[in-house]
C-alpha atoms as a PDB file:
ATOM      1  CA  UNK A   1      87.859 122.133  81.471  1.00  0.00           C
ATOM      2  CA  UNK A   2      86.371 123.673  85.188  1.00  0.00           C
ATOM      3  CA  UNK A   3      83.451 121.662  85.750  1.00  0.00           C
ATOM      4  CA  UNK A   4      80.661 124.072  86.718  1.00  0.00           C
ATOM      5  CA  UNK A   5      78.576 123.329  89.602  1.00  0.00           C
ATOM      6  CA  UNK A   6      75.685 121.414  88.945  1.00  0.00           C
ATOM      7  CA  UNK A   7      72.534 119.893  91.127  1.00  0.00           C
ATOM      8  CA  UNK A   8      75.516 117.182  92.610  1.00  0.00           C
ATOM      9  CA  UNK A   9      77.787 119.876  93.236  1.00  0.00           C
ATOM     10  CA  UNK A  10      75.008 121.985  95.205  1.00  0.00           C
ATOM     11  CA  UNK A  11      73.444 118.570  96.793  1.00  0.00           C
ATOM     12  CA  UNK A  12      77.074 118.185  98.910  1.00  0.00           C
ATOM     13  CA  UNK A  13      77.875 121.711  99.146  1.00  0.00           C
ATOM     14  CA  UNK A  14      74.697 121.671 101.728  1.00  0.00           C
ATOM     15  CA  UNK A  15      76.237 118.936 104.190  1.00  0.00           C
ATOM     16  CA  UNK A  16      79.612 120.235 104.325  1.00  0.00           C
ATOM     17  CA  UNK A  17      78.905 122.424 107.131  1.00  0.00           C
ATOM     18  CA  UNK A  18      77.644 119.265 109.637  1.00  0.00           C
ATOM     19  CA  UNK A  19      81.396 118.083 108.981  1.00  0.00           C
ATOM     20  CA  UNK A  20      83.915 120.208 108.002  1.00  0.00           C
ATOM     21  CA  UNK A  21      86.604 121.256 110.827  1.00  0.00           C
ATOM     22  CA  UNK A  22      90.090 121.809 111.047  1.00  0.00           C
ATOM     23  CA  UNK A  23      91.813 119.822 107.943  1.00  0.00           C
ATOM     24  CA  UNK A  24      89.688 119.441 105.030  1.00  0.00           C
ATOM     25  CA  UNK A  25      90.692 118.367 101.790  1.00  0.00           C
ATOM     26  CA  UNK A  26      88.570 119.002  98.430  1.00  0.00           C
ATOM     27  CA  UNK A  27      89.360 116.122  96.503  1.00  0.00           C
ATOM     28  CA  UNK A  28      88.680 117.675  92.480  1.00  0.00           C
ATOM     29  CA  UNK A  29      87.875 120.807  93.266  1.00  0.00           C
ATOM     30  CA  UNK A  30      86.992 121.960  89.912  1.00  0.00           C
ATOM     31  CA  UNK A  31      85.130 125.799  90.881  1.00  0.00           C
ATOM     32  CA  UNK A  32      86.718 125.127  93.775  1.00  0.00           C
ATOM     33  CA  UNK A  33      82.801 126.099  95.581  1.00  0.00           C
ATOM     34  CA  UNK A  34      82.925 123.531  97.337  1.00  0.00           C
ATOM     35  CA  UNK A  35      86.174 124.332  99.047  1.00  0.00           C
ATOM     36  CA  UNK A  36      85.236 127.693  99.591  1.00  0.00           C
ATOM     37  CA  UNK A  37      82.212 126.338 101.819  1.00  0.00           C
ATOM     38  CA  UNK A  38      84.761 124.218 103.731  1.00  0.00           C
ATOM     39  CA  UNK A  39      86.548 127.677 104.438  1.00  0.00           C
ATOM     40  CA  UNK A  40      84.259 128.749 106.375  1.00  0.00           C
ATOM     41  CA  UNK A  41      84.283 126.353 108.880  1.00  0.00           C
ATOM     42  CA  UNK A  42      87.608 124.475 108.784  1.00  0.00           C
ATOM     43  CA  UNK A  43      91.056 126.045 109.928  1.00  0.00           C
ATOM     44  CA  UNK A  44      92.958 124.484 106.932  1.00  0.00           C
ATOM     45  CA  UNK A  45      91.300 123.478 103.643  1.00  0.00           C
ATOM     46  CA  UNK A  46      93.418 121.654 100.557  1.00  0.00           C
ATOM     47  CA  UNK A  47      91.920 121.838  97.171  1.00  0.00           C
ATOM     48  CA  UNK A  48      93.237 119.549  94.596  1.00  0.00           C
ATOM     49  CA  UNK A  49      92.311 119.280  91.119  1.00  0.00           C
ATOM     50  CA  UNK A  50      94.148 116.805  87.794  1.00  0.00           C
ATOM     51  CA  UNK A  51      92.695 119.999  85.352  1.00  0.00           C
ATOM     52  CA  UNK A  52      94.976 122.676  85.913  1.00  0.00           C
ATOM     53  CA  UNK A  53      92.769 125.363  84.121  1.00  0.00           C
ATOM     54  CA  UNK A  54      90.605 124.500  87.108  1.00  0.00           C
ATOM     55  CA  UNK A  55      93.773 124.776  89.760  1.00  0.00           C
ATOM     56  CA  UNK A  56      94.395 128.328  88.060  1.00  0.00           C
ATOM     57  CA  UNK A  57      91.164 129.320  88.536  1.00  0.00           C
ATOM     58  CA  UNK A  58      90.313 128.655  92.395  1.00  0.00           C
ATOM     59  CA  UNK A  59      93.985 130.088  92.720  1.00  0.00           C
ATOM     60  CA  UNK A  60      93.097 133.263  91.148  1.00  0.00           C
ATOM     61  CA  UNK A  61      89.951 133.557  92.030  1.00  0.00           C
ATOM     62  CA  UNK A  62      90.216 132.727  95.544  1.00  0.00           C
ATOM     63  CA  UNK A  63      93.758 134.563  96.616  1.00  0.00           C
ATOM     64  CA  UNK A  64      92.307 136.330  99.306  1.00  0.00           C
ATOM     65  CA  UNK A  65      91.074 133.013 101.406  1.00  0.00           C
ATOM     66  CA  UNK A  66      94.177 132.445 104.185  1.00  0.00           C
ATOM     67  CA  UNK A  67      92.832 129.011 105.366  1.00  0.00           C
ATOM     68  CA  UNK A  68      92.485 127.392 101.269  1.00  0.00           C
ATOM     69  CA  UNK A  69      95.677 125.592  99.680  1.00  0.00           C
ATOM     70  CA  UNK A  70      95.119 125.136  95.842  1.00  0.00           C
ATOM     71  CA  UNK A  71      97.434 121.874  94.406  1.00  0.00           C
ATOM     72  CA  UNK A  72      97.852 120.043  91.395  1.00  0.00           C
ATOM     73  CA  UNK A  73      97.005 116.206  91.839  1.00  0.00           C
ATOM     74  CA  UNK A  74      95.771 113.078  90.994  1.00  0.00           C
ATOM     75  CA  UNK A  75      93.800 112.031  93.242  1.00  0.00           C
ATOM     76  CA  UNK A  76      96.469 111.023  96.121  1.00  0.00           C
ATOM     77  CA  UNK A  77      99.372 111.414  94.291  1.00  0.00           C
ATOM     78  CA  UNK A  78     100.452 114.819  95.777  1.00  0.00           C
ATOM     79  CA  UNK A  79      98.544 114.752  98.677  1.00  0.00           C
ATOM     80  CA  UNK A  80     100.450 114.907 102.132  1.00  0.00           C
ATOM     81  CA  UNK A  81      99.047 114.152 105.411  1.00  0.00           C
ATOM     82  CA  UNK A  82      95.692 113.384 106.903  1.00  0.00           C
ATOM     83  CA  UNK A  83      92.419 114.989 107.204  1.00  0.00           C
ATOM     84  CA  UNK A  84      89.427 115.119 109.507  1.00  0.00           C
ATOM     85  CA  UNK A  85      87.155 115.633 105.895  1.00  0.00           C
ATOM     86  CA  UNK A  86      87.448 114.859 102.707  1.00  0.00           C
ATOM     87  CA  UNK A  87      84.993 116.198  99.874  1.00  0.00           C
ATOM     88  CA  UNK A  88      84.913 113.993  97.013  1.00  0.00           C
ATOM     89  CA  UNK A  89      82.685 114.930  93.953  1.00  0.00           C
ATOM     90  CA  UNK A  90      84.510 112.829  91.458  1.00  0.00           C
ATOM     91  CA  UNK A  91      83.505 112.084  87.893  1.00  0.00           C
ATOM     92  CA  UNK A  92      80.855 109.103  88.004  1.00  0.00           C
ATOM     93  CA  UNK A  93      79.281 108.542  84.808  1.00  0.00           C
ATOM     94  CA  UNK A  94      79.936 105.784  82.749  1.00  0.00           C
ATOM     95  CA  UNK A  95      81.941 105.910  79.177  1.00  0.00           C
ATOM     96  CA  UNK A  96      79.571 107.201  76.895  1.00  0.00           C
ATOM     97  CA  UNK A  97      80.943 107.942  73.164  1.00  0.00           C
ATOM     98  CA  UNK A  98      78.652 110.925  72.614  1.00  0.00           C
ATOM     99  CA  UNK A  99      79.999 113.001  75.090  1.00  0.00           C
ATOM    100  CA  UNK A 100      83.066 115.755  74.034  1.00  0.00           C
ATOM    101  CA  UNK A 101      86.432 114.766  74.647  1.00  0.00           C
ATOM    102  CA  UNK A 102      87.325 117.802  76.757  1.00  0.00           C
ATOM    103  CA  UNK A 103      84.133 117.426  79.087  1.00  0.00           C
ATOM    104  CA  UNK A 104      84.872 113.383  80.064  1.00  0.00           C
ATOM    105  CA  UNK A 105      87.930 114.286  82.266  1.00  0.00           C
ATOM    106  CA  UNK A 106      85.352 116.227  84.345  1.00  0.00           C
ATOM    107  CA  UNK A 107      82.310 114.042  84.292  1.00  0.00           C
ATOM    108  CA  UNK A 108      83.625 110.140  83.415  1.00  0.00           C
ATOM    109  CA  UNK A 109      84.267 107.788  86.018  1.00  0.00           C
ATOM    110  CA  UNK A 110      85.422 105.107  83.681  1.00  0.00           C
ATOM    111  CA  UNK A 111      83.972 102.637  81.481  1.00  0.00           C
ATOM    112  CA  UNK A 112      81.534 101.807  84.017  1.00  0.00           C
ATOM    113  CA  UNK A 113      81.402 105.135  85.785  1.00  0.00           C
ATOM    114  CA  UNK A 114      82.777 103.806  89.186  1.00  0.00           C
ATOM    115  CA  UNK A 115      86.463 102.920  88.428  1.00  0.00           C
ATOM    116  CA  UNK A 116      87.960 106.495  89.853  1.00  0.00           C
ATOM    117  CA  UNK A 117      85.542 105.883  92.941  1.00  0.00           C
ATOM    118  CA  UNK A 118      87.452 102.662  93.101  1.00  0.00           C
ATOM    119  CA  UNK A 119      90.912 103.966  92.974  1.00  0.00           C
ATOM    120  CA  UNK A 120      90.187 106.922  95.303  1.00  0.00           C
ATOM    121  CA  UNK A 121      88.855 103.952  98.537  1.00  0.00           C
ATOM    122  CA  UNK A 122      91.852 102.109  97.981  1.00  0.00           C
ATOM    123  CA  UNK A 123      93.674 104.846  99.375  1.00  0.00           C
ATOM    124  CA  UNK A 124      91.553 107.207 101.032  1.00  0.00           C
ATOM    125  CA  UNK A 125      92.009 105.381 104.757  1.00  0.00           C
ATOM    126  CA  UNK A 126      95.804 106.278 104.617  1.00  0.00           C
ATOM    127  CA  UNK A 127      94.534 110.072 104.440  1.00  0.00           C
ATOM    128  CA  UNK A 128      91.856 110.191 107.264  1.00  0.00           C
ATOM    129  CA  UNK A 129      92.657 111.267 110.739  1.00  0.00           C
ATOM    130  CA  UNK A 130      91.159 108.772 113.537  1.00  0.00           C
ATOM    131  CA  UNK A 131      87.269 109.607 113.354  1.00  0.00           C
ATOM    132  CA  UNK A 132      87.467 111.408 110.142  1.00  0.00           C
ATOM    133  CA  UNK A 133      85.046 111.451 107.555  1.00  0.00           C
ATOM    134  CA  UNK A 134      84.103 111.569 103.298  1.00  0.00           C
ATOM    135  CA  UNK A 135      81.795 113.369 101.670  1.00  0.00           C
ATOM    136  CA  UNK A 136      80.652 111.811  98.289  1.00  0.00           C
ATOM    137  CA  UNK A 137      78.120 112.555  95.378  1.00  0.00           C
ATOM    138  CA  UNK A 138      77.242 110.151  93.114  1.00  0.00           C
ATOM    139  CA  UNK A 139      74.378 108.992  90.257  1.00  0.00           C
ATOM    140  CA  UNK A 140      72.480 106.307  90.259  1.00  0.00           C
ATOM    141  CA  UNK A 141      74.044 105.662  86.683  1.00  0.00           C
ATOM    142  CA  UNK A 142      76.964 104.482  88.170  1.00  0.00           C
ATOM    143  CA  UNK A 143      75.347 101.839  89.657  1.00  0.00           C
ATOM    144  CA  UNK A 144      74.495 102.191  93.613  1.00  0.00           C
ATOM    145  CA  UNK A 145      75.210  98.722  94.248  1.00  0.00           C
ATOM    146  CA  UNK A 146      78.875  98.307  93.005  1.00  0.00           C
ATOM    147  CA  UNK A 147      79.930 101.504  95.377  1.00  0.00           C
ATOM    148  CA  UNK A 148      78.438 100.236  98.137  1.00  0.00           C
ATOM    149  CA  UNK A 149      80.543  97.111  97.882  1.00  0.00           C
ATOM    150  CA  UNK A 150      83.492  99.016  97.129  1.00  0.00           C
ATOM    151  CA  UNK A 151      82.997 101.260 100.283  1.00  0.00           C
ATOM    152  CA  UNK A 152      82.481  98.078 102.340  1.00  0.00           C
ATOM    153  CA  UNK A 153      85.134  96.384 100.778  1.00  0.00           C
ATOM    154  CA  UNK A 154      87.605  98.501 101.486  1.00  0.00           C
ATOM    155  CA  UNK A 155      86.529  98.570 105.334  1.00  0.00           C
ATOM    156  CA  UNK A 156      84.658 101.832 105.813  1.00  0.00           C
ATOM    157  CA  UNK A 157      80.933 101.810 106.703  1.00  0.00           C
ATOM    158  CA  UNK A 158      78.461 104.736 105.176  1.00  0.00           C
ATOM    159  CA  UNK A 159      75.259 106.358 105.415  1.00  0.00           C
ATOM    160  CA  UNK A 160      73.210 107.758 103.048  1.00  0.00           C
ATOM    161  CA  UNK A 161      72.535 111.909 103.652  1.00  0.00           C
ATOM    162  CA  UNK A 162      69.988 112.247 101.076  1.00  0.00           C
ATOM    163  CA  UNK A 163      68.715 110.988  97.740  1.00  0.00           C
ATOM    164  CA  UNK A 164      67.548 113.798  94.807  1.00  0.00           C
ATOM    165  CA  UNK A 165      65.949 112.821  91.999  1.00  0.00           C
ATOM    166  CA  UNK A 166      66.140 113.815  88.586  1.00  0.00           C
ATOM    167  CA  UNK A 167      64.890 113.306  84.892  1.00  0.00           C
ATOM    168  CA  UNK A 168      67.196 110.726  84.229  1.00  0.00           C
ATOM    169  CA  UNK A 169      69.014 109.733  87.304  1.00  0.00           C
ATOM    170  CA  UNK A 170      68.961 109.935  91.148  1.00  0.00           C
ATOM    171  CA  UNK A 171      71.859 111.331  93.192  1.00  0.00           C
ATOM    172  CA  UNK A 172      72.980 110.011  96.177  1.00  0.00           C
ATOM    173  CA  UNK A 173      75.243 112.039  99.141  1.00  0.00           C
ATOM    174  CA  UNK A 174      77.176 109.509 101.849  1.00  0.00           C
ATOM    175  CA  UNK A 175      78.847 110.383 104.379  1.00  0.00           C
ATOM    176  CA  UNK A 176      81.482 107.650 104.828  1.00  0.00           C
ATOM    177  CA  UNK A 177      84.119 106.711 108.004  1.00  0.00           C
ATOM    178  CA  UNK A 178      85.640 103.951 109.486  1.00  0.00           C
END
């Protein structure tokens, strides 16, 4: 499933320009918009998705952009060398049983929401040039607190970019770096 673009998708998609230059990577790329926005300002930009319907997609769709790379990957697991940004709008909410099989790849973090954020700071340092930089969205359902200690614990420092609320939830944009 391509996950759409939706209010946390258009909350980074505004900030990229401040940071994106020469190697970007798009960390789940999903419409691959967010990508396309890095285009514009970085000489090299890597998409990566773990959906390939969504890999297909930006591939297709996007042919004609010369500076965008479109990869299959988990996270890291195919990625190859280092970048001065990397856009991460991963899946952050938490397990919830109601919610359609095929949409929780997209939208589920884990059982608390947080575990892929986890997973993707354990490794992300490896994968930064020196003074490079993240881009994240997150909710506020995913519980604020836990990814700030999982930022600091894994020795990067943050600030916040801006805060949206919503019905239900607030969404939070950080720009994180070493």
């Amino acid at each position: 499933m391509i996950y759409e673009p939706e209010e946390d998708s258009f909350l980074l998609l505004k900030h990229i320009k401040n940071y994106a230059k020469e190697k970007v990577l798009d960390m789940g790329t999903g419409s691959g918009i967010l990508a396309i926005e890095a285009c514009k300002y970085a000489e090299q930009v890597l998409a990566t998705d773990i959906d390939k319907n969504s890999i297909n997609y930006v591939k297709k769709k996007y042919k004609e952009i010369k500076n965008l790379k479109v990869i299959y990957s988990d996270l890291f697991g195919k990625v190859k060398g280092k970048f001065d940004l990397i856009i991460f709008n991963p899946p952050y909410l938490p397990h919830d049983e109601e919610e359609p099989l095929d949409s929780r790849r997209a939208t589920t973090g884990g059982k608390e929401g947080y575990e892929i954020i986890e997973k993707f700071f354990i490794k992300a340092k490896k994968y930064l040039n020196k003074n490079g930089k993240i881009l994240i969205v997150f909710s506020s359902l995913t519980n604020k607190d836990k990814v700030d200690f999982i930022i600091r614990k894994n020795k990067f420092k943050f600030k916040e970019l801006e805060e949206e609320k919503h019905f239900f939830e607030k969404l939070f944009v950080y720009v994180v770096y070493l």
